[in-house]
PDB file of N, CA and C in Angstrom:
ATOM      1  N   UNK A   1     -15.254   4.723  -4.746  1.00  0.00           N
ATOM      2  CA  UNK A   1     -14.654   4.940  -3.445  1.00  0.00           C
ATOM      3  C   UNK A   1     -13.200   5.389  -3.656  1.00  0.00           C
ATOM      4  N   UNK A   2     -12.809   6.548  -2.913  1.00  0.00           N
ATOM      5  CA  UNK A   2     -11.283   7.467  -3.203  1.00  0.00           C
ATOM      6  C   UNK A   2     -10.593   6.041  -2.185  1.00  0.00           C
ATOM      7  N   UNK A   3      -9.412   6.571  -2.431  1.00  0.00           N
ATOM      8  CA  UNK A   3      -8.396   5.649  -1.811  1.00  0.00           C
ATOM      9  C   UNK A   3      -8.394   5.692  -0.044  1.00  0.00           C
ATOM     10  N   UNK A   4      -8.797   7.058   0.028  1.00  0.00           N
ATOM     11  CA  UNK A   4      -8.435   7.409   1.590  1.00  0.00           C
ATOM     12  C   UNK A   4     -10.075   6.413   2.059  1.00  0.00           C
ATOM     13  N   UNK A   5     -11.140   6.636   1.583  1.00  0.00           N
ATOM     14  CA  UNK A   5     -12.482   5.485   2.546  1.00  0.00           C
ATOM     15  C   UNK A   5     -11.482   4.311   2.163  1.00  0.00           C
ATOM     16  N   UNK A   6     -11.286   3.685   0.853  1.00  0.00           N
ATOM     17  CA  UNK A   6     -10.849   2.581   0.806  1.00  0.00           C
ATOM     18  C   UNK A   6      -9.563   1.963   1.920  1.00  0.00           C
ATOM     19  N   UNK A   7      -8.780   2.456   2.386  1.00  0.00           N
ATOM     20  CA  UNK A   7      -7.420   2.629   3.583  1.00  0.00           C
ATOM     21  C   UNK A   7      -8.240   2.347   4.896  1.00  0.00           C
ATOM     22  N   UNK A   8      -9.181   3.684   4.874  1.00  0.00           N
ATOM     23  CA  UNK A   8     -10.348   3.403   5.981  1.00  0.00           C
ATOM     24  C   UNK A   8     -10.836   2.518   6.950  1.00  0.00           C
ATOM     25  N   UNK A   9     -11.601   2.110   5.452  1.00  0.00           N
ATOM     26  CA  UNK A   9     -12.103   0.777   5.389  1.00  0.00           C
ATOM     27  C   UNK A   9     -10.829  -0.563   6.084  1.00  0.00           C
ATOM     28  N   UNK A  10     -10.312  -0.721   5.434  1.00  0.00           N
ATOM     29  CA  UNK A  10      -8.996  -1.584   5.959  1.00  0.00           C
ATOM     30  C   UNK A  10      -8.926  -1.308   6.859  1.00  0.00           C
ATOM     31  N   UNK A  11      -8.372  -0.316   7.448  1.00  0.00           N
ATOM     32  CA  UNK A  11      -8.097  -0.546   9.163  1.00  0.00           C
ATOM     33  C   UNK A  11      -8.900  -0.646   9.933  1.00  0.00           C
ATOM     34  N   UNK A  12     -10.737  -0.525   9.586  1.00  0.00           N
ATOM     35  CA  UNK A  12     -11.404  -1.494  10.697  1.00  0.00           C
ATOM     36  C   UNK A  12     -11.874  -2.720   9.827  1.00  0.00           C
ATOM     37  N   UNK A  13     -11.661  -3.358   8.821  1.00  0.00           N
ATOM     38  CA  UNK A  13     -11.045  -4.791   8.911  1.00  0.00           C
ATOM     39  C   UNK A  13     -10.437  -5.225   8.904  1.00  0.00           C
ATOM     40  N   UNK A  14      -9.487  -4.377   9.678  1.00  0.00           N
ATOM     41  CA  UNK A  14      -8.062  -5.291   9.353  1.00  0.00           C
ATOM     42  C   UNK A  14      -7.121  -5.668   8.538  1.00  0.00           C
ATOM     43  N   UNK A  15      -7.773  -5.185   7.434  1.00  0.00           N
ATOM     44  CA  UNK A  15      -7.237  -5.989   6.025  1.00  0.00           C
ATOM     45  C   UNK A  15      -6.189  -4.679   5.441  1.00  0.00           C
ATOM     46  N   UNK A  16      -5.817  -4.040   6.290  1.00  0.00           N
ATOM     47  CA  UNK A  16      -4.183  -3.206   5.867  1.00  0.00           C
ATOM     48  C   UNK A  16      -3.120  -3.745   6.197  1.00  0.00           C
ATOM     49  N   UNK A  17      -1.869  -3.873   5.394  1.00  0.00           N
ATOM     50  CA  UNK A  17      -0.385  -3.741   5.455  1.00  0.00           C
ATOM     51  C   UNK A  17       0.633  -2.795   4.787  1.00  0.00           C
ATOM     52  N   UNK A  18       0.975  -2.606   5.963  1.00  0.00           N
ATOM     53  CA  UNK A  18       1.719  -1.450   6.378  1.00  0.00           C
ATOM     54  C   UNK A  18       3.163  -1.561   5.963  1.00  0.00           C
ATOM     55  N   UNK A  19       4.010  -1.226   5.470  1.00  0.00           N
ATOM     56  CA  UNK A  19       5.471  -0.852   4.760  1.00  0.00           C
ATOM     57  C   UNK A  19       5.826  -1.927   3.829  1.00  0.00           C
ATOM     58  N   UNK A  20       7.312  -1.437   3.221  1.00  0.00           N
ATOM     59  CA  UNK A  20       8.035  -2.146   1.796  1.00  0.00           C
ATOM     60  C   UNK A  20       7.893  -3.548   2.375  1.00  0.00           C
ATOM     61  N   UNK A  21       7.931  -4.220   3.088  1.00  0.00           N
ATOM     62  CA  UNK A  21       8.818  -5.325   3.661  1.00  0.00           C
ATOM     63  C   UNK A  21       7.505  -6.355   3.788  1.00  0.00           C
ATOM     64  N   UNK A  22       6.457  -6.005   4.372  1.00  0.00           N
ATOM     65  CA  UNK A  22       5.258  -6.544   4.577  1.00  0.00           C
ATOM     66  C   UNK A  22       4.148  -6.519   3.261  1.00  0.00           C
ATOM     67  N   UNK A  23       4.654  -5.516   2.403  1.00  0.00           N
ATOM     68  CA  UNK A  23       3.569  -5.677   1.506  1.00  0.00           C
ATOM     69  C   UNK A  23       4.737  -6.430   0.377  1.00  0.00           C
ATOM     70  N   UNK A  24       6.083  -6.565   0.350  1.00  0.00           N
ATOM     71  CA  UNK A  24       6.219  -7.000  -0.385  1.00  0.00           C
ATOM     72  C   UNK A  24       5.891  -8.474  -0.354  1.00  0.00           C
ATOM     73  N   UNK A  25       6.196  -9.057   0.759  1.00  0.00           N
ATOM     74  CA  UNK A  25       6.211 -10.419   1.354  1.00  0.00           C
ATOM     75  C   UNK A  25       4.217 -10.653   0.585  1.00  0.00           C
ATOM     76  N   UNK A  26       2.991  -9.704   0.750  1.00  0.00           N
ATOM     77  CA  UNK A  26       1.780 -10.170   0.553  1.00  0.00           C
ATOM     78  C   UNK A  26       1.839 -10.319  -1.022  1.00  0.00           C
ATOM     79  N   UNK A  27       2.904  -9.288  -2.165  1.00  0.00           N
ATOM     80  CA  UNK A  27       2.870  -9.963  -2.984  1.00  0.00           C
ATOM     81  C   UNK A  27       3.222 -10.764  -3.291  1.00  0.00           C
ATOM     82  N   UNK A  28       4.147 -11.327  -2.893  1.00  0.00           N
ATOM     83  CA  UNK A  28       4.947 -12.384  -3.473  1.00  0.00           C
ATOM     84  C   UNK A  28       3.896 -13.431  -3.020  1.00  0.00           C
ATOM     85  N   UNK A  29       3.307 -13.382  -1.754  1.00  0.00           N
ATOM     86  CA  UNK A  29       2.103 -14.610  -1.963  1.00  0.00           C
ATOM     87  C   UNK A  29       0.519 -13.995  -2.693  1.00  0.00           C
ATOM     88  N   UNK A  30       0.473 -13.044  -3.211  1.00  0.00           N
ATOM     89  CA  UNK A  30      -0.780 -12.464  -3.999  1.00  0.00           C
ATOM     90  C   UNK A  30      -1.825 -12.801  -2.896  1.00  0.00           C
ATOM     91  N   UNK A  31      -1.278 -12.195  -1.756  1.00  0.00           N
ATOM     92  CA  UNK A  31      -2.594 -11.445  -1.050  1.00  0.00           C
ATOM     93  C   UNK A  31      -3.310 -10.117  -0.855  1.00  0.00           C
ATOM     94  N   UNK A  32      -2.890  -9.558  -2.086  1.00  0.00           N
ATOM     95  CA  UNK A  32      -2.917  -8.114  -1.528  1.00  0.00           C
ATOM     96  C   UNK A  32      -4.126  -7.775  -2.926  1.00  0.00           C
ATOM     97  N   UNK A  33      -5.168  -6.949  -2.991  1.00  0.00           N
ATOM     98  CA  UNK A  33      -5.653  -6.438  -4.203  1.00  0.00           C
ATOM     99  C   UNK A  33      -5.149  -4.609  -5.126  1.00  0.00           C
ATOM    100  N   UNK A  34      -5.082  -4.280  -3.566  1.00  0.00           N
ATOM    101  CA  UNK A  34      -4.718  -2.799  -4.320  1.00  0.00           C
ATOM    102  C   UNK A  34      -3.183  -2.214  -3.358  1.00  0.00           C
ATOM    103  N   UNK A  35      -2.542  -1.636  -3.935  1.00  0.00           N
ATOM    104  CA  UNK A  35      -1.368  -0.770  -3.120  1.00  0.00           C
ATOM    105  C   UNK A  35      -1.166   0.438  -3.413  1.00  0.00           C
ATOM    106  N   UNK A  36      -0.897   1.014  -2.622  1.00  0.00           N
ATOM    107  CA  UNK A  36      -0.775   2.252  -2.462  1.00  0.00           C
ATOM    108  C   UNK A  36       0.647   3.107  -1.922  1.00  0.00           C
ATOM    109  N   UNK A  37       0.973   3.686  -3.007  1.00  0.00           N
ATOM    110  CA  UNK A  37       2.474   4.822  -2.800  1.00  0.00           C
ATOM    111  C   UNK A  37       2.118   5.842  -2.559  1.00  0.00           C
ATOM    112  N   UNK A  38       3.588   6.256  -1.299  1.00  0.00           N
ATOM    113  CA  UNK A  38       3.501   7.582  -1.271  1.00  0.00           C
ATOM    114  C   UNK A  38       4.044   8.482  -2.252  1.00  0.00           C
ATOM    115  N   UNK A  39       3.651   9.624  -2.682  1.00  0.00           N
ATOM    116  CA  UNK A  39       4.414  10.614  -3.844  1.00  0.00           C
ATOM    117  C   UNK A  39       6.142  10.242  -3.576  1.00  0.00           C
ATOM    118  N   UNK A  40       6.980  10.311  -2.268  1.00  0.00           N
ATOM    119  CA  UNK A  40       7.813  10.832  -2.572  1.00  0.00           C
ATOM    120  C   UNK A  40       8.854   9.068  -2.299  1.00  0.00           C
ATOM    121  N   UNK A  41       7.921   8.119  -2.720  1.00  0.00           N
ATOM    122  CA  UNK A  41       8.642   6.715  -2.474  1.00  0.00           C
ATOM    123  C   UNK A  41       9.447   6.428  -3.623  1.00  0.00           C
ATOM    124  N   UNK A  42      11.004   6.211  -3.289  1.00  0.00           N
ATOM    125  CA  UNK A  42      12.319   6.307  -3.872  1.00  0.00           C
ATOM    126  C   UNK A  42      12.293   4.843  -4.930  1.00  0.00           C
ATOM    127  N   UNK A  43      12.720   5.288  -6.317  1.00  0.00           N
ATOM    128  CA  UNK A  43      12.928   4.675  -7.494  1.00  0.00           C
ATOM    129  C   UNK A  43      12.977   3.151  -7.529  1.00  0.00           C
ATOM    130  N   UNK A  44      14.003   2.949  -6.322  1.00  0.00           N
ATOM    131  CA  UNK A  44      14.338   1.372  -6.069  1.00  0.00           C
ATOM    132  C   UNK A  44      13.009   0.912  -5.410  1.00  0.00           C
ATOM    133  N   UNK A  45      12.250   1.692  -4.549  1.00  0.00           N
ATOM    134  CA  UNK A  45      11.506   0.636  -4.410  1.00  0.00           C
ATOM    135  C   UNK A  45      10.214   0.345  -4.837  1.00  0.00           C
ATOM    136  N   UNK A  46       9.627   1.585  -5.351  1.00  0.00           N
ATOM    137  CA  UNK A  46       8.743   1.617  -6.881  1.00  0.00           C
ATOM    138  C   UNK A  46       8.930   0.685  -8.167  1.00  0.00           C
ATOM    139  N   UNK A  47      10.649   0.641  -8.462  1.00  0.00           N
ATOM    140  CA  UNK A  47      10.373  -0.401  -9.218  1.00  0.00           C
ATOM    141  C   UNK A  47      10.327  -1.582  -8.969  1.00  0.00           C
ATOM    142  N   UNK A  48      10.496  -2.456  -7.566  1.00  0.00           N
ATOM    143  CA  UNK A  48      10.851  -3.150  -7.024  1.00  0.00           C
ATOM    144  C   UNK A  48       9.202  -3.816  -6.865  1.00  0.00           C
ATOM    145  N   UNK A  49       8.509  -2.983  -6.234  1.00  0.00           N
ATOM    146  CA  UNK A  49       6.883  -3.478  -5.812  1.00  0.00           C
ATOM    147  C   UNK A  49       6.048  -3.385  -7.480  1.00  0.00           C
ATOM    148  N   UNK A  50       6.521  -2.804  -8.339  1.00  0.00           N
ATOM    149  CA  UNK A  50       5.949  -2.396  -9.687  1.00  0.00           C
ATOM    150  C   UNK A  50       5.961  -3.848 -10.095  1.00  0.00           C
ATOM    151  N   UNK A  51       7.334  -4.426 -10.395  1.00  0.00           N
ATOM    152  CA  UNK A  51       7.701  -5.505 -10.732  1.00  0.00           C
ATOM    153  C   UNK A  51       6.787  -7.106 -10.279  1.00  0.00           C
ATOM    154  N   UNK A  52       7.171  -6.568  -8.657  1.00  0.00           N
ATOM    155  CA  UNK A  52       5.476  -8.024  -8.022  1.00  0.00           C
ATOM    156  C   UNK A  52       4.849  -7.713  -8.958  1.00  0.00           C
ATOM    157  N   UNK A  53       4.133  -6.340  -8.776  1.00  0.00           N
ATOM    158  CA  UNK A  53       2.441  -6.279  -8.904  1.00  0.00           C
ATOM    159  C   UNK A  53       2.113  -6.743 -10.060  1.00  0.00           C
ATOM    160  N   UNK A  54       2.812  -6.426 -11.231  1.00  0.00           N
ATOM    161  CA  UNK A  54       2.775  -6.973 -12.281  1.00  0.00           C
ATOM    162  C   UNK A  54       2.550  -8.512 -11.922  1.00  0.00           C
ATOM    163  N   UNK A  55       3.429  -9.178 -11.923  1.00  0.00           N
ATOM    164  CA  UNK A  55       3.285 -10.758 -11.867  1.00  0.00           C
ATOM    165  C   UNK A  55       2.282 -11.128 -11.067  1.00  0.00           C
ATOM    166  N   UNK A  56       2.018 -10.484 -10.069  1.00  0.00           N
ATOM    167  CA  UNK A  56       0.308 -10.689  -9.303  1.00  0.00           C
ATOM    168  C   UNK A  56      -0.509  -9.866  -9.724  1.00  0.00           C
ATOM    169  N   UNK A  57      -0.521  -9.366 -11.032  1.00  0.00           N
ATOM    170  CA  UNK A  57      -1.684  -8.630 -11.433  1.00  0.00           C
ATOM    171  C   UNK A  57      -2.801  -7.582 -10.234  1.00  0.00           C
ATOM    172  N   UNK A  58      -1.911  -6.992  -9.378  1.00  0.00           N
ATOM    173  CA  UNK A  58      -2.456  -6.090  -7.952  1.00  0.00           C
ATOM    174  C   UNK A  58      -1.835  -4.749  -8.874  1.00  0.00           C
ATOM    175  N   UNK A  59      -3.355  -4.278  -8.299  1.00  0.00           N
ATOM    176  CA  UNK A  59      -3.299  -2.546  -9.027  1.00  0.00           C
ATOM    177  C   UNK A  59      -2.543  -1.370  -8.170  1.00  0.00           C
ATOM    178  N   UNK A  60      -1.613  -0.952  -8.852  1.00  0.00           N
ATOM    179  CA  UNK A  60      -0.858  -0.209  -7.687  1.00  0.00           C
ATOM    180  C   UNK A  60      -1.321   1.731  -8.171  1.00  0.00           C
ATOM    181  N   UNK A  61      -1.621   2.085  -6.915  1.00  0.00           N
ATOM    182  CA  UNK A  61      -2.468   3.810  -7.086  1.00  0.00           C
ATOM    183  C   UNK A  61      -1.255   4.637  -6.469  1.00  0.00           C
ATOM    184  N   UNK A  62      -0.826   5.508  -7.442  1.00  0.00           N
ATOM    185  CA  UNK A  62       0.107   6.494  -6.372  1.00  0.00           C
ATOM    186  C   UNK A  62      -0.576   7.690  -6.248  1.00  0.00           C
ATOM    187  N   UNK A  63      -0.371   7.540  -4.749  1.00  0.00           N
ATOM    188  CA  UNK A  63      -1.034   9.047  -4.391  1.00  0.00           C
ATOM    189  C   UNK A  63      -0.510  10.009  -4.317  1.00  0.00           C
ATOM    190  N   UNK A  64      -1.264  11.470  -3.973  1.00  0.00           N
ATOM    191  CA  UNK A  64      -0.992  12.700  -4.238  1.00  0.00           C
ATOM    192  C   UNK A  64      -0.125  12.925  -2.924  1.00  0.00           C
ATOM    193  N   UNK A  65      -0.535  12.213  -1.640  1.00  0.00           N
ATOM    194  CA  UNK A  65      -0.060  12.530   0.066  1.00  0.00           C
ATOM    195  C   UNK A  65       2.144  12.167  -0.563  1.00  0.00           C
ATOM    196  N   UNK A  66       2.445  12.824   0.120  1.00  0.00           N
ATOM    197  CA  UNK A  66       4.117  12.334   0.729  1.00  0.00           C
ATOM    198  C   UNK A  66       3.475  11.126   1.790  1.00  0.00           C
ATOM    199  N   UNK A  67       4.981  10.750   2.333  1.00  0.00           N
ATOM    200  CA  UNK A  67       4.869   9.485   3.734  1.00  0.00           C
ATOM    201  C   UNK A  67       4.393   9.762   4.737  1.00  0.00           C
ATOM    202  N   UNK A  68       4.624  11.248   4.807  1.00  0.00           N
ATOM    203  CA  UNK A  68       3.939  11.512   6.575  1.00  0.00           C
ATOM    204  C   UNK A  68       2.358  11.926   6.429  1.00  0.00           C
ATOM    205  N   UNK A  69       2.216  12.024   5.380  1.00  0.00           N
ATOM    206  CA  UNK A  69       0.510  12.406   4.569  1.00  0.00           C
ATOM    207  C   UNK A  69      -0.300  11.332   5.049  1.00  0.00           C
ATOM    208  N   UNK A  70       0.457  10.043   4.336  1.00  0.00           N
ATOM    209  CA  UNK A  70      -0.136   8.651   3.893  1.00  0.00           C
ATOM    210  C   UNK A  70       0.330   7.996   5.259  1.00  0.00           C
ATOM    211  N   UNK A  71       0.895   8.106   6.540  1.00  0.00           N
ATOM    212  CA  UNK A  71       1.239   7.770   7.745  1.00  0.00           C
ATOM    213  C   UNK A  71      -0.011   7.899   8.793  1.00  0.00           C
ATOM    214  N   UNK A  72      -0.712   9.438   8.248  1.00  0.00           N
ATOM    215  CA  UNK A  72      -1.449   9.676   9.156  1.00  0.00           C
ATOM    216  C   UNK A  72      -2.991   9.286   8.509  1.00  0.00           C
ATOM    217  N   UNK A  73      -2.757   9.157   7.443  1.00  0.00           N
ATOM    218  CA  UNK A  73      -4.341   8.777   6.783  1.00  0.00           C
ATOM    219  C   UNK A  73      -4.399   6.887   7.537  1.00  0.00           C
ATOM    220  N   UNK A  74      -3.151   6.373   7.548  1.00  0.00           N
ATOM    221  CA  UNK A  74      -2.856   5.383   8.133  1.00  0.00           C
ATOM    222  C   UNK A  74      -3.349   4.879   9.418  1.00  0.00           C
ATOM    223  N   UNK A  75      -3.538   6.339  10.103  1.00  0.00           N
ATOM    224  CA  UNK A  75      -3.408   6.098  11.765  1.00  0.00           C
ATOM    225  C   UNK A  75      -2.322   5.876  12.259  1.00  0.00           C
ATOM    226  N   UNK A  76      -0.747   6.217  12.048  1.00  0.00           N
ATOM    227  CA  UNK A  76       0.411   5.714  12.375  1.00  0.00           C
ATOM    228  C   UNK A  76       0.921   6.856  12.888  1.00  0.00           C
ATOM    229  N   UNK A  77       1.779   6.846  14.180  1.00  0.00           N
ATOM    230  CA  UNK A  77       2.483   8.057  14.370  1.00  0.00           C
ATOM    231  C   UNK A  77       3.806   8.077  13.535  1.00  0.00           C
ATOM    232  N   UNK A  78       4.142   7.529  12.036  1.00  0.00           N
ATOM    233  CA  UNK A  78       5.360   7.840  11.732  1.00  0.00           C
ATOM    234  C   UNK A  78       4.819   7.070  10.319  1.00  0.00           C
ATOM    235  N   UNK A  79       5.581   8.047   9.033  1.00  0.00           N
ATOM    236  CA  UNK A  79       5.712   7.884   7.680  1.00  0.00           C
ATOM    237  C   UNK A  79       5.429   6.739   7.395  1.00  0.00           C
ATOM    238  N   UNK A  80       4.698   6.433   6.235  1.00  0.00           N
ATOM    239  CA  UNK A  80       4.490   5.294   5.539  1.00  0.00           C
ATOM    240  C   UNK A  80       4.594   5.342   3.800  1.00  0.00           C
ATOM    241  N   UNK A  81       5.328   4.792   3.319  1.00  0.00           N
ATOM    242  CA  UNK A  81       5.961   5.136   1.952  1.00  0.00           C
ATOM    243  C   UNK A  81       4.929   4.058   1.434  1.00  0.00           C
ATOM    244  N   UNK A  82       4.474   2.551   1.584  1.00  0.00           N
ATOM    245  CA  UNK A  82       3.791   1.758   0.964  1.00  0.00           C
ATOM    246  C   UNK A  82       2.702   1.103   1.874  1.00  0.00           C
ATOM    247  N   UNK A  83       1.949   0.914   1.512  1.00  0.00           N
ATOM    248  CA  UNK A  83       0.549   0.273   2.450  1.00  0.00           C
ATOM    249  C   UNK A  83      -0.061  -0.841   1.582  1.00  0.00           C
ATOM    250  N   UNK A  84      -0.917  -1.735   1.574  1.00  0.00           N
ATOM    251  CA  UNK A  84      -1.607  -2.542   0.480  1.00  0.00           C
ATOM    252  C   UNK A  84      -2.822  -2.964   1.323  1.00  0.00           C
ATOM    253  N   UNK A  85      -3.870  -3.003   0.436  1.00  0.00           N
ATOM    254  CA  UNK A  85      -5.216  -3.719   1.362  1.00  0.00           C
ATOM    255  C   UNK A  85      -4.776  -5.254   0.781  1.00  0.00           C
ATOM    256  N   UNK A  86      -5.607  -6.002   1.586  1.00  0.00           N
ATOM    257  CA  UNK A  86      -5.866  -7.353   1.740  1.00  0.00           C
ATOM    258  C   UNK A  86      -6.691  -8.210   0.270  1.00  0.00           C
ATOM    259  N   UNK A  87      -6.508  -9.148  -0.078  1.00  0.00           N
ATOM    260  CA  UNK A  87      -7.949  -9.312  -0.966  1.00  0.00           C
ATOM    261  C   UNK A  87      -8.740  -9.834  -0.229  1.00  0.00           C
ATOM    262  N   UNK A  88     -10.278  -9.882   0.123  1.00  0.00           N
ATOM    263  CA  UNK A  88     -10.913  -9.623   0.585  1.00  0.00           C
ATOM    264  C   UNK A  88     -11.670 -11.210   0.172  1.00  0.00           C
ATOM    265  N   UNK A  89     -12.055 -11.920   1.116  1.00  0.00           N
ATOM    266  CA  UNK A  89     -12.482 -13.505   1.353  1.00  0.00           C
ATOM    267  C   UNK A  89     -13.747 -13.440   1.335  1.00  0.00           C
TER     268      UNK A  89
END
């Protein structure tokens, strides 16, 4: 499954979060299984979510989309630089 069914998928269960701030907060409690960057998401905060994922062992995929790419694969009317699915119960 490509990333975009997998995103999909998440937003009719629910199990997407949406920007730096919210997915960082799911790693730091290791709720998250996979995350997802946009191409053009800035150094600080790549290394910043790199750093969680590591310590929560969550696989991080950067994609080919920019923010407004990965905004609308989102369903969002506005840019999204980081997203993460849920781990799944």
């Amino acid at each position: 499954m490509n990333y975009v069914e997998q995103i999909k998928e998440a937003i009719k269960d629910k199990k997407l979060v949406v920007g730096t701030k919210s997915v960082m907060r799911s790693l730091k409690n290791k709720e998250l299984s996979d995350i997802f960057m946009a191409s053009n998401v800035d150094e600080k905060t790549k290394s910043s979510i790199e750093k969680y994922a590591t310590i929560s062992s969550t696989k991080i995929k950067m994609v080919s989309e920019d923010s407004v790419s990965l905004g609308t694969i989102c369903k969002k009317p506005f840019s999204i630089v980081v997203c993460g699915l849920k781990v799944k119960k």
